[in-house]
C-alpha atoms as a PDB file:
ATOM      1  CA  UNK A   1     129.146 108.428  82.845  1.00  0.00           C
ATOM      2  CA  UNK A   2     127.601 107.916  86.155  1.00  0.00           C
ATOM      3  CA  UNK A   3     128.909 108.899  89.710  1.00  0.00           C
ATOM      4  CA  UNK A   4     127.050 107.564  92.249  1.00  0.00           C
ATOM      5  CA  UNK A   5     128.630 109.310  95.438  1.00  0.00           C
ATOM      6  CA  UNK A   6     128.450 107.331  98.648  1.00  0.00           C
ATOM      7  CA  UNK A   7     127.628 110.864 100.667  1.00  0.00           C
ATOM      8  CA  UNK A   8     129.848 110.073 104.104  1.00  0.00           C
ATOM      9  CA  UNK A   9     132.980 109.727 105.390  1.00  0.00           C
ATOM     10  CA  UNK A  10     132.146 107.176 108.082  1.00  0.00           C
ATOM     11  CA  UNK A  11     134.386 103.457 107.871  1.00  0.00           C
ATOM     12  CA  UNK A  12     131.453 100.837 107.121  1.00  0.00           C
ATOM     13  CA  UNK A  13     128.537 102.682 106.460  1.00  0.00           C
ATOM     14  CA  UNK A  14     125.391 101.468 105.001  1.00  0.00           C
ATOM     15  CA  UNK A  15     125.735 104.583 102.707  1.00  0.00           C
ATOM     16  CA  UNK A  16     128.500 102.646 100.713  1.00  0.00           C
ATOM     17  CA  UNK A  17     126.495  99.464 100.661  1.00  0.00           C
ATOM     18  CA  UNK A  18     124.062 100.988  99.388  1.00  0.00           C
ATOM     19  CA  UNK A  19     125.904 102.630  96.835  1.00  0.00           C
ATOM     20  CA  UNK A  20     127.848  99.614  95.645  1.00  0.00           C
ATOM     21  CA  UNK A  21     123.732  97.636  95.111  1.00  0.00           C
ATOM     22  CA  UNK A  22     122.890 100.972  93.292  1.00  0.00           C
ATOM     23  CA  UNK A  23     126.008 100.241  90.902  1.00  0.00           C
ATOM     24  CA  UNK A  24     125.168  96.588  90.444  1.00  0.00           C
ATOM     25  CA  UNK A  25     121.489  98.004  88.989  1.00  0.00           C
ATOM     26  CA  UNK A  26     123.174 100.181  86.965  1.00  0.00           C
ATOM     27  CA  UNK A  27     125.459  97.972  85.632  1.00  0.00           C
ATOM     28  CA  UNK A  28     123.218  95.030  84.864  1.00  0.00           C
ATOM     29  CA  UNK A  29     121.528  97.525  82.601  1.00  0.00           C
ATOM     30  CA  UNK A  30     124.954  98.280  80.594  1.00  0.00           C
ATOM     31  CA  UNK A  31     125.777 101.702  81.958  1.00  0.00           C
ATOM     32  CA  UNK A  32     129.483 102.288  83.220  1.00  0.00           C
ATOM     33  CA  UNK A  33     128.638 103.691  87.132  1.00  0.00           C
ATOM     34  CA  UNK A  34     131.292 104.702  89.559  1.00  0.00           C
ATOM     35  CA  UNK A  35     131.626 104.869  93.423  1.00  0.00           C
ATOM     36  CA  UNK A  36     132.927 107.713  94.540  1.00  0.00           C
ATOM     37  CA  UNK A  37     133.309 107.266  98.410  1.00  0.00           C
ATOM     38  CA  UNK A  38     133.368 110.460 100.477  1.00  0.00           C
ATOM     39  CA  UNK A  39     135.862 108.133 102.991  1.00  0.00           C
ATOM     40  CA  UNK A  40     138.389 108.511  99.784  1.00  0.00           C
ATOM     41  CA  UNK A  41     138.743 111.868  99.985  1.00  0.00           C
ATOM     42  CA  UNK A  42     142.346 113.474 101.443  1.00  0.00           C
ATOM     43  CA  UNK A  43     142.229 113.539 104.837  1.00  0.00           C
ATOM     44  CA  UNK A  44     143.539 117.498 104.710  1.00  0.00           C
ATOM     45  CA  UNK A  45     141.215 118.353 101.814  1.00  0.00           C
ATOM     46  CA  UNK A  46     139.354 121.176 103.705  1.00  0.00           C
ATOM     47  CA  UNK A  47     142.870 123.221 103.839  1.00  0.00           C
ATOM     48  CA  UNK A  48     143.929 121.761 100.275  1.00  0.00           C
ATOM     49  CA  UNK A  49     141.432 121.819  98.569  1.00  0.00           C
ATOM     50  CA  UNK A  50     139.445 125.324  98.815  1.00  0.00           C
ATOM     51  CA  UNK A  51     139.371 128.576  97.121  1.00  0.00           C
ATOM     52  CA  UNK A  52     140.911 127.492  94.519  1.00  0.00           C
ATOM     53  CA  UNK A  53     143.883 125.725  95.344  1.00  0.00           C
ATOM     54  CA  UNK A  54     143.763 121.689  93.841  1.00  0.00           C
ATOM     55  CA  UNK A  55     145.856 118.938  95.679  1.00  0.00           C
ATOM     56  CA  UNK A  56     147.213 116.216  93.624  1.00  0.00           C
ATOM     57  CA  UNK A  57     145.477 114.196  96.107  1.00  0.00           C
ATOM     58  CA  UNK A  58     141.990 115.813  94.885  1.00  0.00           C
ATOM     59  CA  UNK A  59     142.696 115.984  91.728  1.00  0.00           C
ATOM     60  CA  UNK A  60     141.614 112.686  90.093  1.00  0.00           C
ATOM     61  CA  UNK A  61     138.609 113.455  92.132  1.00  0.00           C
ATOM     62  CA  UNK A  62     137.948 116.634  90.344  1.00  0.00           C
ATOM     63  CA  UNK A  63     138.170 114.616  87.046  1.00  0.00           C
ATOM     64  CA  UNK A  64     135.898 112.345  87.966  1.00  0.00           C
ATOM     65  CA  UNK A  65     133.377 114.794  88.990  1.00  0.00           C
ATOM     66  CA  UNK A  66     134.188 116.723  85.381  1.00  0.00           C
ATOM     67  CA  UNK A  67     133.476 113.707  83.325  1.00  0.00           C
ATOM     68  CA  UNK A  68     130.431 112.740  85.040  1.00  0.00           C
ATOM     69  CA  UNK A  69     126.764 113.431  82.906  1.00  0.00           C
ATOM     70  CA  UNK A  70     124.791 112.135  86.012  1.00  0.00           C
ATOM     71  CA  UNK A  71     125.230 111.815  89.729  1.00  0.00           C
ATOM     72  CA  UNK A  72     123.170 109.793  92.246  1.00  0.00           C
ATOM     73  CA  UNK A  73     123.654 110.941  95.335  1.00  0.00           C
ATOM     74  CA  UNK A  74     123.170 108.207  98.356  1.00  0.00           C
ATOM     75  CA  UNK A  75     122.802 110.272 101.849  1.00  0.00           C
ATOM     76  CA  UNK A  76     122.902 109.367 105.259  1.00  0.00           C
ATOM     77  CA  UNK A  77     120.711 111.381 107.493  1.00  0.00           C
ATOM     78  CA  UNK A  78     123.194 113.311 109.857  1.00  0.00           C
ATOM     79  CA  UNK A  79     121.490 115.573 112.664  1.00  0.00           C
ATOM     80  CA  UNK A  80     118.490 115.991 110.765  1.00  0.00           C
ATOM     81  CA  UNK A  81     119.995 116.798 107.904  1.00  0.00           C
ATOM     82  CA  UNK A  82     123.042 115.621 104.991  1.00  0.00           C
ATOM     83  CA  UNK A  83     126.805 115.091 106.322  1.00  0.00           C
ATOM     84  CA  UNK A  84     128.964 117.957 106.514  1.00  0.00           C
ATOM     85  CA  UNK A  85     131.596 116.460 104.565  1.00  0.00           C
ATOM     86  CA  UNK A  86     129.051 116.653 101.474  1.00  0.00           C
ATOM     87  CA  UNK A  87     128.665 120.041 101.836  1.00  0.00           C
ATOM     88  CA  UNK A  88     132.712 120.467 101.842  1.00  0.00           C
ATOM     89  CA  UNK A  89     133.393 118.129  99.172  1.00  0.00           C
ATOM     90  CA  UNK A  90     130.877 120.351  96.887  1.00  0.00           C
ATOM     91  CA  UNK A  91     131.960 123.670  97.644  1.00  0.00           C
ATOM     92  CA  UNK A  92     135.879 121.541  97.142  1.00  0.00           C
ATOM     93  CA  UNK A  93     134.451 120.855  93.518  1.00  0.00           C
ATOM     94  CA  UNK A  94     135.053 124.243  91.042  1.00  0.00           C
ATOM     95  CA  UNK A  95     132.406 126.109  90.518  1.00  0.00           C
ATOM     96  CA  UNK A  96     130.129 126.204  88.680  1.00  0.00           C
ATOM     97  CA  UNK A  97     131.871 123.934  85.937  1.00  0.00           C
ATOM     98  CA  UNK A  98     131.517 120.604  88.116  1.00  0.00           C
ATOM     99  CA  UNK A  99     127.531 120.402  88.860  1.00  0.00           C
ATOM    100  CA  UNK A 100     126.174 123.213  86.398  1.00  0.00           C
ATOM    101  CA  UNK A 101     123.663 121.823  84.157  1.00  0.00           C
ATOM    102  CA  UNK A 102     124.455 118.238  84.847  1.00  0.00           C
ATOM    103  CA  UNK A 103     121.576 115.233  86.463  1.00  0.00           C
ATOM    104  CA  UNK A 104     121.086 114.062  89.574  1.00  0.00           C
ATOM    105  CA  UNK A 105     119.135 111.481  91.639  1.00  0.00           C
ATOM    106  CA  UNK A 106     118.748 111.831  95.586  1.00  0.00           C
ATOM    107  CA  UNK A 107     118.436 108.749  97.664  1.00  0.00           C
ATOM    108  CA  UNK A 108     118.400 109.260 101.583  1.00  0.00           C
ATOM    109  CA  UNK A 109     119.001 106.931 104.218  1.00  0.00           C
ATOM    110  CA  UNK A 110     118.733 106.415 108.129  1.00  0.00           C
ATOM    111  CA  UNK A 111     118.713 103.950 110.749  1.00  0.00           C
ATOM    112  CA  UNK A 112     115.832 105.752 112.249  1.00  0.00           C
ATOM    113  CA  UNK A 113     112.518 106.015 111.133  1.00  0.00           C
ATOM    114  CA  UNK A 114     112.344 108.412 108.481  1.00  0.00           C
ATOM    115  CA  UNK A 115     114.455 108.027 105.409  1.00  0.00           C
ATOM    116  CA  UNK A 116     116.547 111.312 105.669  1.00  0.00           C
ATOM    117  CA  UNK A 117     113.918 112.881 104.165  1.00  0.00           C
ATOM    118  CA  UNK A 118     114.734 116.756 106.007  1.00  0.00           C
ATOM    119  CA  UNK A 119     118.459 116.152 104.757  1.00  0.00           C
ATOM    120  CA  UNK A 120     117.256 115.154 100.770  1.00  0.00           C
ATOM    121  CA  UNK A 121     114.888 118.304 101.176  1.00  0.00           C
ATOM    122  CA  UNK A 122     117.900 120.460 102.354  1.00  0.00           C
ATOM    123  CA  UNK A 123     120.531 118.850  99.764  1.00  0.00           C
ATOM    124  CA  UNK A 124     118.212 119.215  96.912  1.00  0.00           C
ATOM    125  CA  UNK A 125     118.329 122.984  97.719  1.00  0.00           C
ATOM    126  CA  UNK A 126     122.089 122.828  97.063  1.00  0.00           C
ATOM    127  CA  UNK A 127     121.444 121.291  93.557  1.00  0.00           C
ATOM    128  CA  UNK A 128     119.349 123.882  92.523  1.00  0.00           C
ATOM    129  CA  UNK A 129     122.079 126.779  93.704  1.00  0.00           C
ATOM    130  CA  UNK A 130     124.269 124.649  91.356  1.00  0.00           C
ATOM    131  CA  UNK A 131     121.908 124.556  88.606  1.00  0.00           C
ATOM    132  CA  UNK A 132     122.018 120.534  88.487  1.00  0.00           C
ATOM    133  CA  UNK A 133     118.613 118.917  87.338  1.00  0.00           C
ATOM    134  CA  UNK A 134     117.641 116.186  89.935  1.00  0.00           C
ATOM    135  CA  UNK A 135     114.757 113.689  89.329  1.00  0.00           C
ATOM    136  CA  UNK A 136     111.459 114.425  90.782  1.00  0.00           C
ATOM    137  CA  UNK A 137     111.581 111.031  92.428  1.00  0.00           C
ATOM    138  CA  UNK A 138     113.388 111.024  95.613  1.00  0.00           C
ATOM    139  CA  UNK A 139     113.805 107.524  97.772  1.00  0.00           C
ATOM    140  CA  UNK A 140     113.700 107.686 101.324  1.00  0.00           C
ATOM    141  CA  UNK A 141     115.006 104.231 103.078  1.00  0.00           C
ATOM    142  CA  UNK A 142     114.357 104.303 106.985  1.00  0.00           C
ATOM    143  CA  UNK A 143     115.520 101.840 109.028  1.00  0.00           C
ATOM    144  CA  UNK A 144     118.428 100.620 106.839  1.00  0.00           C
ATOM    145  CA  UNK A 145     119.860  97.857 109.068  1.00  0.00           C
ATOM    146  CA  UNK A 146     116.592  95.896 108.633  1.00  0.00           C
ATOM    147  CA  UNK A 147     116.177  96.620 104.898  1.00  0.00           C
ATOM    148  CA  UNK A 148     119.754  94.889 103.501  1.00  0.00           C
ATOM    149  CA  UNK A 149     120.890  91.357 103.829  1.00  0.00           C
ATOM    150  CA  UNK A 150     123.855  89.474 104.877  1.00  0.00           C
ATOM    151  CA  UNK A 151     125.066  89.955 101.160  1.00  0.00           C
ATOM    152  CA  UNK A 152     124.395  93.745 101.269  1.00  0.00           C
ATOM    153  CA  UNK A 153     121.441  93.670  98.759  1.00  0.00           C
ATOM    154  CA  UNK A 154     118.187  94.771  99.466  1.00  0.00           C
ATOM    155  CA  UNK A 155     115.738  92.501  99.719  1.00  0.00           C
ATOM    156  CA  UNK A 156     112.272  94.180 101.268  1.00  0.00           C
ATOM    157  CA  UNK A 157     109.876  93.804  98.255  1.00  0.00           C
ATOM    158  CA  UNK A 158     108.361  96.939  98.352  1.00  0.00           C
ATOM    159  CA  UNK A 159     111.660  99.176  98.985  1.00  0.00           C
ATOM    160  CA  UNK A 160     113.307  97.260  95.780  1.00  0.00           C
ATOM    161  CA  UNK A 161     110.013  97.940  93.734  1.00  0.00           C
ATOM    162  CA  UNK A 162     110.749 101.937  94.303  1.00  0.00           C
ATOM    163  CA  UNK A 163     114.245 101.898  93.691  1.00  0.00           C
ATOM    164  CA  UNK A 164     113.469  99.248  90.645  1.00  0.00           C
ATOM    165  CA  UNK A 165     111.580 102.602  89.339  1.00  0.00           C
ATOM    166  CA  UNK A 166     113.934 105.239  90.296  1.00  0.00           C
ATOM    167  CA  UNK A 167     116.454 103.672  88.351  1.00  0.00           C
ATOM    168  CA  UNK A 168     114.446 103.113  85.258  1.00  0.00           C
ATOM    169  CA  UNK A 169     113.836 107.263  85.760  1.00  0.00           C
ATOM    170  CA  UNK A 170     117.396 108.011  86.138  1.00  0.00           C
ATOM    171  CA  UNK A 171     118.159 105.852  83.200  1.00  0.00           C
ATOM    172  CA  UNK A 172     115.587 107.827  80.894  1.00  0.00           C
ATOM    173  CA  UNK A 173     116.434 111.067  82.579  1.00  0.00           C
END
């Protein structure tokens, strides 16, 4: 199964639209893909859900994150970098039996001009720590506002062409 984690807590992001068009490409090609939204996470999770201690809230999560073979992470550039509630949600995840060994793809996102590309650099170093195999190909969408529709698809030729090919990768990977 596929998880493809919509990296932020923020109410109407264009990480979660971007998520949901990443599960429509997925599932046009047969594959079951998920949504895991980082907004759906318990609100207390951070003094639930660490050092070992599992909420019921969390815990569906944490079976969800166990089944998964491959995760495609979409992330919103936050202060030059990935949101903090990533980085809390992993280390909420047990270790290393969540991540270790498993795939990953890395998409980044901003409304300014560069893609997140300092915060997919920076995240991909987590992956490694956790052992998770990501796919060479990283995307990089800059100025997301202008780059989906009305409908919440992309439509800018040349961004769909790259993620057209990311997700043949992932697919193979």
């Amino acid at each position: 199964m596929i998880t493809i984690v919509a990296s932020t807590n923020r109410p109407g992001s264009s990480t979660l639209k971007l998520a949901k068009y990443y599960q429509k490409l997925l599932l046009n090609k047969g594959l079951e893909a998920k949504v895991l939204s980082l907004m759906d996470l318990p609100p207390n999770f951070i003094q639930t859900d660490m050092f070992g201690s599992r909420s019921s809230g969390f815990e569906p999560i944490q079976q969800l994150i166990n089944a998964t073979k491959k995760f495609l992470f979409i992330i919103p550039e936050y202060n030059g970098s990935f949101p903090g509630v990533l980085k809390a949600f992993v280390d909420a995840c047990t270790f290393p039996d969540s991540f270790y060994d498993k795939k990953a793809a890395l998409v980044g996102l901003s409304s300014g001009t560069y893609g997140n590309i300092r915060g997919i650099d920076h995240f991909a170093g987590v992956c490694s720590y956790l052992h998770m195999h990501v796919l060479p190909l990283r995307i990089h969408i800059p100025l997301i506002r202008k780059e989906m529709n009305a409908e919440d698809n992309l439509f800018e030729v040349k961004t769909m062409k790259f993620v057209d090919e990311q997700v043949e990768k992932f697919v193979k990977f």
